[in-house]
N, C-alpha and C. Protein backbone atom coordinates (compact mmCIF):
# COMPACT_ATOMS: atom_id res chain seq x y z
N UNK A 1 274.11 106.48 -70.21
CA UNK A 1 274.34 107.90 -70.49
C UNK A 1 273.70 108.27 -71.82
N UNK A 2 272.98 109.53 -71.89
CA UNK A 2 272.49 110.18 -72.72
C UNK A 2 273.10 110.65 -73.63
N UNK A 3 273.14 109.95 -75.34
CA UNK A 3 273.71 110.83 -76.11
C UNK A 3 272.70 111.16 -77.29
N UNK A 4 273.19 112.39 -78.16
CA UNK A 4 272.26 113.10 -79.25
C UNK A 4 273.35 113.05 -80.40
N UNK A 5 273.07 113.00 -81.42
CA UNK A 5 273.78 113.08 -82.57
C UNK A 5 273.13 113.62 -83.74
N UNK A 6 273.00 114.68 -84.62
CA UNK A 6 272.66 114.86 -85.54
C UNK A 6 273.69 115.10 -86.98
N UNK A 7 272.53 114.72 -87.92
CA UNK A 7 272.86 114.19 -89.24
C UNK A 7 271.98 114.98 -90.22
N UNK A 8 272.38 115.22 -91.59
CA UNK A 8 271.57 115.49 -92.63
C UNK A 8 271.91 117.17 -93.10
N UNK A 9 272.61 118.31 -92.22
CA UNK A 9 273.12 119.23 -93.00
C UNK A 9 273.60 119.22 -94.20
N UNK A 10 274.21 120.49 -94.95
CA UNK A 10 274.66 120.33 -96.01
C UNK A 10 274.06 122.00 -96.72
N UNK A 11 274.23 122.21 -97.80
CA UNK A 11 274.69 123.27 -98.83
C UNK A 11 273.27 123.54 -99.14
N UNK A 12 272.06 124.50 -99.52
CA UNK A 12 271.12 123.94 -100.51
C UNK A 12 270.71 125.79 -101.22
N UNK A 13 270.27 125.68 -102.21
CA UNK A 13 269.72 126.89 -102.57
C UNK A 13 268.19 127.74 -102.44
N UNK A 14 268.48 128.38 -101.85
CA UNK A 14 266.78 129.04 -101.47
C UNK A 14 266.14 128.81 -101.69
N UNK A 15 265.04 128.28 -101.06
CA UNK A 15 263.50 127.73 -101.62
C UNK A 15 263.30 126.20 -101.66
N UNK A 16 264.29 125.91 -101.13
CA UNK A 16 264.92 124.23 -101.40
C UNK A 16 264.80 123.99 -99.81
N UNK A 17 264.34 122.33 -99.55
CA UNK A 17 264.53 121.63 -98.74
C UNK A 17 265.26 120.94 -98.04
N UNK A 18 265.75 120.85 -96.70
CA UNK A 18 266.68 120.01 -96.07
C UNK A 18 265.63 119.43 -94.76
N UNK A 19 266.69 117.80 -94.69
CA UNK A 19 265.92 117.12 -93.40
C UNK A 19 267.21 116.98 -92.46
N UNK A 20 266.85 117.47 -91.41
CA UNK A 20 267.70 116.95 -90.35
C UNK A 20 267.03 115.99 -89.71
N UNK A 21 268.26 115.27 -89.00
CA UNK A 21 267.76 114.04 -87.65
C UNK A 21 268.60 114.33 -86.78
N UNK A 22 267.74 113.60 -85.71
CA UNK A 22 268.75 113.79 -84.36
C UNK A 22 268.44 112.27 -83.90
N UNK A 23 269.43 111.23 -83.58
CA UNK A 23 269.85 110.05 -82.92
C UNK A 23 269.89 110.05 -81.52
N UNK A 24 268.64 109.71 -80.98
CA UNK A 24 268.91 109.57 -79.07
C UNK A 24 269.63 108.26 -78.73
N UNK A 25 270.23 108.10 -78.07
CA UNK A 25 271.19 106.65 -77.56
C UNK A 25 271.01 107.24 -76.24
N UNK A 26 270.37 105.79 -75.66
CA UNK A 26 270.36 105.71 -74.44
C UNK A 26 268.80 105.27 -73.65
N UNK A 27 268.43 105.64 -72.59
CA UNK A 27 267.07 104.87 -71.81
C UNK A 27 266.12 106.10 -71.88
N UNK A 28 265.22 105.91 -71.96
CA UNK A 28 263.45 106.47 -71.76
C UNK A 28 263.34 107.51 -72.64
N UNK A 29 263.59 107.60 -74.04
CA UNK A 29 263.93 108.26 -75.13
C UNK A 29 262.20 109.03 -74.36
N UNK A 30 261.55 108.36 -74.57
CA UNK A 30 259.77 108.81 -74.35
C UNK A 30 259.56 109.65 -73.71
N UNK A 31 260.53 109.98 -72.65
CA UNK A 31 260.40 110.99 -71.35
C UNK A 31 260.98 112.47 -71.32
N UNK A 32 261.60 112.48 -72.53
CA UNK A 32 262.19 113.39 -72.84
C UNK A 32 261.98 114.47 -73.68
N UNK A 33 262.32 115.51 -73.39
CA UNK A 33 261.24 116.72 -74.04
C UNK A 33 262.84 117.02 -74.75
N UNK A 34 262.66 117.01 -76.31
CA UNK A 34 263.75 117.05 -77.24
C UNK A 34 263.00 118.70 -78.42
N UNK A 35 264.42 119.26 -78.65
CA UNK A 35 264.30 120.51 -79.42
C UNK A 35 265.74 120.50 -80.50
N UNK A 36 265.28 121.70 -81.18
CA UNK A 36 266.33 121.86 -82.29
C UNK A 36 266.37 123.48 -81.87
N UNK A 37 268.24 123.60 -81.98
CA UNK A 37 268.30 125.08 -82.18
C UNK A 37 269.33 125.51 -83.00
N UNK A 38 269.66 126.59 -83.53
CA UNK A 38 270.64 127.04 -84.12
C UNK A 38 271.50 128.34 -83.73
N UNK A 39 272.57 128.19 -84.05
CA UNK A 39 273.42 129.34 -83.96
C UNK A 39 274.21 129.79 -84.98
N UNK A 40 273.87 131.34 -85.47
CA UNK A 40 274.31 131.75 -86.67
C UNK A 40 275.85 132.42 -86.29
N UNK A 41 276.84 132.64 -87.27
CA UNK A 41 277.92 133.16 -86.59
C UNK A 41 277.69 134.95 -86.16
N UNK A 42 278.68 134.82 -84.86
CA UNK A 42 277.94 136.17 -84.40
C UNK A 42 276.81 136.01 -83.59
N UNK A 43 275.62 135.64 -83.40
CA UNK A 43 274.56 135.24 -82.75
C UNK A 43 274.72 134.80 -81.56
N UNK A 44 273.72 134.45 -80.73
CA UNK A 44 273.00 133.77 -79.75
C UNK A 44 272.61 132.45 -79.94
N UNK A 45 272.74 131.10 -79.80
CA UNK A 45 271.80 129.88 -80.37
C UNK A 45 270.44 130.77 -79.55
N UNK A 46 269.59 129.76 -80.29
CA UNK A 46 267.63 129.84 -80.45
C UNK A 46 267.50 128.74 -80.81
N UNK A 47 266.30 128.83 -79.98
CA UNK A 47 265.56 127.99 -80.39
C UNK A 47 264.57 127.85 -81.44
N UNK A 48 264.74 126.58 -82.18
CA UNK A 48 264.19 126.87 -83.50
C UNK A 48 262.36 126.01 -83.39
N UNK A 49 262.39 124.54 -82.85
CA UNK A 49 261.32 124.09 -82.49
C UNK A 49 261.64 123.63 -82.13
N UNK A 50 260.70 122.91 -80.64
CA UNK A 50 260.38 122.20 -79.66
C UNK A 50 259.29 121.37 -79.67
N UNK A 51 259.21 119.75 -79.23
CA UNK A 51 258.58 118.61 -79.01
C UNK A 51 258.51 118.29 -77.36
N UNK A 52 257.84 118.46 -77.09
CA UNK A 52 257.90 118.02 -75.02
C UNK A 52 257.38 116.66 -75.55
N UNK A 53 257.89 115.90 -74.40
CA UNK A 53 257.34 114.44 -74.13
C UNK A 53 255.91 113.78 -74.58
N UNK A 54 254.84 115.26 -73.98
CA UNK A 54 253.55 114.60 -74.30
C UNK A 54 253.11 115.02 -75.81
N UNK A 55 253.94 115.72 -76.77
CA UNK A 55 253.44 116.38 -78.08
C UNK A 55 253.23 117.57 -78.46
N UNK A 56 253.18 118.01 -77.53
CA UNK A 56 252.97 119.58 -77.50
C UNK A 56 255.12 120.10 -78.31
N UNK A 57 253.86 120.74 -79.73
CA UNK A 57 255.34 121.45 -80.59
C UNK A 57 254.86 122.73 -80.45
N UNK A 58 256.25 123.63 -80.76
CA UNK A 58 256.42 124.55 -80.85
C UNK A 58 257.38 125.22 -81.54
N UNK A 59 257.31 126.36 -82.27
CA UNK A 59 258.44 126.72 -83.07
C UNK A 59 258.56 128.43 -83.20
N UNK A 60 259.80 128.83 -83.48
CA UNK A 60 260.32 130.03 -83.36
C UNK A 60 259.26 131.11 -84.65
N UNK A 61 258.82 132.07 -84.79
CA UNK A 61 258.18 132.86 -85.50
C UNK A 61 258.69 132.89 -86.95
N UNK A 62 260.16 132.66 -86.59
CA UNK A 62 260.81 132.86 -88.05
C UNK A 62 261.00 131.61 -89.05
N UNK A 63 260.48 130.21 -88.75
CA UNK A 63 260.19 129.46 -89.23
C UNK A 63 258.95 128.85 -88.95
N UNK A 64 258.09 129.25 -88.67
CA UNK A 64 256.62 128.83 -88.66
C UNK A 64 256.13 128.38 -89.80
N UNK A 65 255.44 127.94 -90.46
CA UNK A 65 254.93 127.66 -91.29
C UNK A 65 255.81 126.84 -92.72
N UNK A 66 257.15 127.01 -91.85
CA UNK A 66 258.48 126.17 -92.84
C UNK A 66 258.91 124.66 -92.03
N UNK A 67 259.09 124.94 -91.17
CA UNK A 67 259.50 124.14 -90.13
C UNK A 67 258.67 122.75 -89.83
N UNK A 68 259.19 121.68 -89.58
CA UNK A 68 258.07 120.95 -88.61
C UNK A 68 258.93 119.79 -88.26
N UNK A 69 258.92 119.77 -86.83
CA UNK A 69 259.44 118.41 -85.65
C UNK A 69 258.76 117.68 -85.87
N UNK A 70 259.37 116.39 -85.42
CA UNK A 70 258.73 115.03 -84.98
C UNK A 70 259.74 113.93 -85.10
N UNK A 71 259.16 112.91 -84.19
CA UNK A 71 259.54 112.02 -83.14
C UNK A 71 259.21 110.92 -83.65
N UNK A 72 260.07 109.83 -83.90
CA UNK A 72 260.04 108.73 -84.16
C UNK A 72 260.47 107.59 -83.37
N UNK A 73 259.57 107.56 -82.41
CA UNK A 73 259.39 106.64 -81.01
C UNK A 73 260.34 104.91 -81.45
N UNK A 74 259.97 104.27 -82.24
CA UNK A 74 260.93 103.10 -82.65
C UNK A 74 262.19 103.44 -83.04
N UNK A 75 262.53 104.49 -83.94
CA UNK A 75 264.02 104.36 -84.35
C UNK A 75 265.03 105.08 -83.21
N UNK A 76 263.97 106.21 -82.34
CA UNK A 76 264.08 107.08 -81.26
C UNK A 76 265.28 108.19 -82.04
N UNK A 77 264.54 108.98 -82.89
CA UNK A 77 264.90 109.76 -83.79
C UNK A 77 263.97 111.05 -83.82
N UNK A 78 264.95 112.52 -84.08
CA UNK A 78 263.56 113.44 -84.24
C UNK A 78 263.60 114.07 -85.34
N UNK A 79 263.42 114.45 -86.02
CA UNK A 79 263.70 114.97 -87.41
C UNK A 79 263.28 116.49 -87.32
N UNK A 80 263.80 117.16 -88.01
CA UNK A 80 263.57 118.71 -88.34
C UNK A 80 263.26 118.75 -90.09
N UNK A 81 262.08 118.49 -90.34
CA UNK A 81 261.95 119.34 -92.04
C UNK A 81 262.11 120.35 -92.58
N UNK A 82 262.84 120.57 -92.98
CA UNK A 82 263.09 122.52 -93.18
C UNK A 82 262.54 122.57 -94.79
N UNK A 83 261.67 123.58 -95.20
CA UNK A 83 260.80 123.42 -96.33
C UNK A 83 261.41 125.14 -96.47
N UNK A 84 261.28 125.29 -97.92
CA UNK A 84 261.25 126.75 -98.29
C UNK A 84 262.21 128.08 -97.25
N UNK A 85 264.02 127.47 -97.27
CA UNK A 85 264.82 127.81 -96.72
C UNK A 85 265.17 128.99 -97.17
N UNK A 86 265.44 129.92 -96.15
CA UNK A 86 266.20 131.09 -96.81
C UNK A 86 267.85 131.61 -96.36
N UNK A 87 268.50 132.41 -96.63
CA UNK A 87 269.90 132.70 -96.71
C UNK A 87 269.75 133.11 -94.94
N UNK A 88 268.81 133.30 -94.26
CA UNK A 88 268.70 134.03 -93.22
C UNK A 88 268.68 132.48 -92.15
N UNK A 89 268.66 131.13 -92.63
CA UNK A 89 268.60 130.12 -92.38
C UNK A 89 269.93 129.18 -91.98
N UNK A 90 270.75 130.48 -92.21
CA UNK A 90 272.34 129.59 -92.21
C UNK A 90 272.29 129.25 -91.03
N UNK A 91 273.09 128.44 -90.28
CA UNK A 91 273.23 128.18 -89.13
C UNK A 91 273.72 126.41 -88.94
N UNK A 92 274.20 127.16 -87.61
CA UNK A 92 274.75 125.22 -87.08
C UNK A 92 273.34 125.07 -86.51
N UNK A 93 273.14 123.78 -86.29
CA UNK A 93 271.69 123.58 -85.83
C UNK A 93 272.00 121.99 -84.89
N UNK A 94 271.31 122.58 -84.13
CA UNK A 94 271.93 121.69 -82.76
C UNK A 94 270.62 120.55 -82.06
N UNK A 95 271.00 119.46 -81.75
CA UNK A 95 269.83 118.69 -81.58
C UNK A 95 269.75 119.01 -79.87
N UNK A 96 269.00 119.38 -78.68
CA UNK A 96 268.76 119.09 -77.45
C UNK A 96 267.97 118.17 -76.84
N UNK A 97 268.05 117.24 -76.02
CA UNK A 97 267.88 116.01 -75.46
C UNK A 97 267.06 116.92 -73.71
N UNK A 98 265.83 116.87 -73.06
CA UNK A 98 266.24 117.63 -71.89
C UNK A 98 265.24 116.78 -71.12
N UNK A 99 265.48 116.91 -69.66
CA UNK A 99 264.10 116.12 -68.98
C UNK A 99 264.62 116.57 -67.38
N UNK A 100 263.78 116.56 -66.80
CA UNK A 100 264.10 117.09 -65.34
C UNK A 100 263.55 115.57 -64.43
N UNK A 101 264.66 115.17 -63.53
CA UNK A 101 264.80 114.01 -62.42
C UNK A 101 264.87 114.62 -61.23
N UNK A 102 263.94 114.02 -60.59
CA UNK A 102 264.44 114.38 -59.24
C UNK A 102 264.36 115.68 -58.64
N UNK A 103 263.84 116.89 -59.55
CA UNK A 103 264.04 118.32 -59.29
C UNK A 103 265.43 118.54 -60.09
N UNK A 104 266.04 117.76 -60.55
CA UNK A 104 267.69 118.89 -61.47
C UNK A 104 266.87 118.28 -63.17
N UNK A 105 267.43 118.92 -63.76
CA UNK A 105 267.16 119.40 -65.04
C UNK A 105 268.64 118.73 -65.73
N UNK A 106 268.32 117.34 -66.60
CA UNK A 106 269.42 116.80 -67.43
C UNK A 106 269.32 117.06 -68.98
N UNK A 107 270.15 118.34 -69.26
CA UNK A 107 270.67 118.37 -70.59
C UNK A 107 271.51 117.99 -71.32
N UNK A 108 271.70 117.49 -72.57
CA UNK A 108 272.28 116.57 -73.28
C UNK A 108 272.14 117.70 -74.91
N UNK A 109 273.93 117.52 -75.32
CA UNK A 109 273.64 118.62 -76.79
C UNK A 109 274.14 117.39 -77.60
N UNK A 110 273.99 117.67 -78.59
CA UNK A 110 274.66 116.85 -80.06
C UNK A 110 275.96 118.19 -80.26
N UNK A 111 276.63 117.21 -81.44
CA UNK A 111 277.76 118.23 -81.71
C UNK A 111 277.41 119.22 -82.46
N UNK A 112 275.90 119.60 -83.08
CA UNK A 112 276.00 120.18 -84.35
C UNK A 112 275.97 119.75 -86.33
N UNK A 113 275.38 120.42 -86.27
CA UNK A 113 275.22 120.23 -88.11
C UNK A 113 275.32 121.23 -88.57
N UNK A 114 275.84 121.71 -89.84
CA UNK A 114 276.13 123.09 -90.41
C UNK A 114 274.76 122.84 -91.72
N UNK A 115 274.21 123.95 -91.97
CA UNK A 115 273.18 124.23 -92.95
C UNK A 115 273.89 125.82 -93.42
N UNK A 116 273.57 125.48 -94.76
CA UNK A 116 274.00 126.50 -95.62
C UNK A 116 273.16 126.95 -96.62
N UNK A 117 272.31 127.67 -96.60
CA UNK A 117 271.25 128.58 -97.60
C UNK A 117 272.40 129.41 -98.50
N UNK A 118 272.36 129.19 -99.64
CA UNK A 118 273.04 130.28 -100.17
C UNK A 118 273.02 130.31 -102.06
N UNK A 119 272.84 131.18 -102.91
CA UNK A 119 272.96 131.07 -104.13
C UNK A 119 273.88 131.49 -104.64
């Protein structure tokens, strides 16, 4: 069974850096098209960036050029760099695990990490 776990939230002040990770446990980490999203209170979760299986990233408009995924095939870990954070950045931020078998579509969430932009 598929599990996700993320680590590395916490408090930071604008303009300041945080790293998240996300922990895959379990079989064919490789096959799996893994994302990060967040949900602010009040909000919708979003998606913040996306890694598919073969490399192909992608990321939400509002962190473009802050942001950046990646995949660490041996520790089977994905990290989120968050560079030059702003107050508009708060959010739980959620690791997703996803891959489609068979024709059904297996999703897998982590519990969450809280990030806090604030001065």
């Amino acid at each position: 069974q598929v599990q996700v776990q993320e680590t590395g939230g916490g408090s930071v002040l604008p303009g300041k850096s945080l790293r998240l990770s996300c922990a895959f446990s379990g079989r064919f980490f490789e096959v799996y098209d893994m994302a990060w999203y967040r949900q602010a209170p009040g909000k919708q979760r979003e998606a913040v960036a996306t890694l598919t299986a073969l490399g192909d990233k992608a990321y939400a408009d509002s962190v473009k050029d802050r942001f950046n995924i990646h995949r660490d095939f041996v520790k089977k870990t994905v990290a989120l760099q968050m560079d030059l954070l702003k107050p508009e950045d708060t959010a739980v931020y959620y690791c997703r695990a996803e891959r489609v078998i068979g024709g059904q579509r297996e999703t897998t969430w982590g519990q969450g990490t809280q990030v806090t932009v604030s001065s």
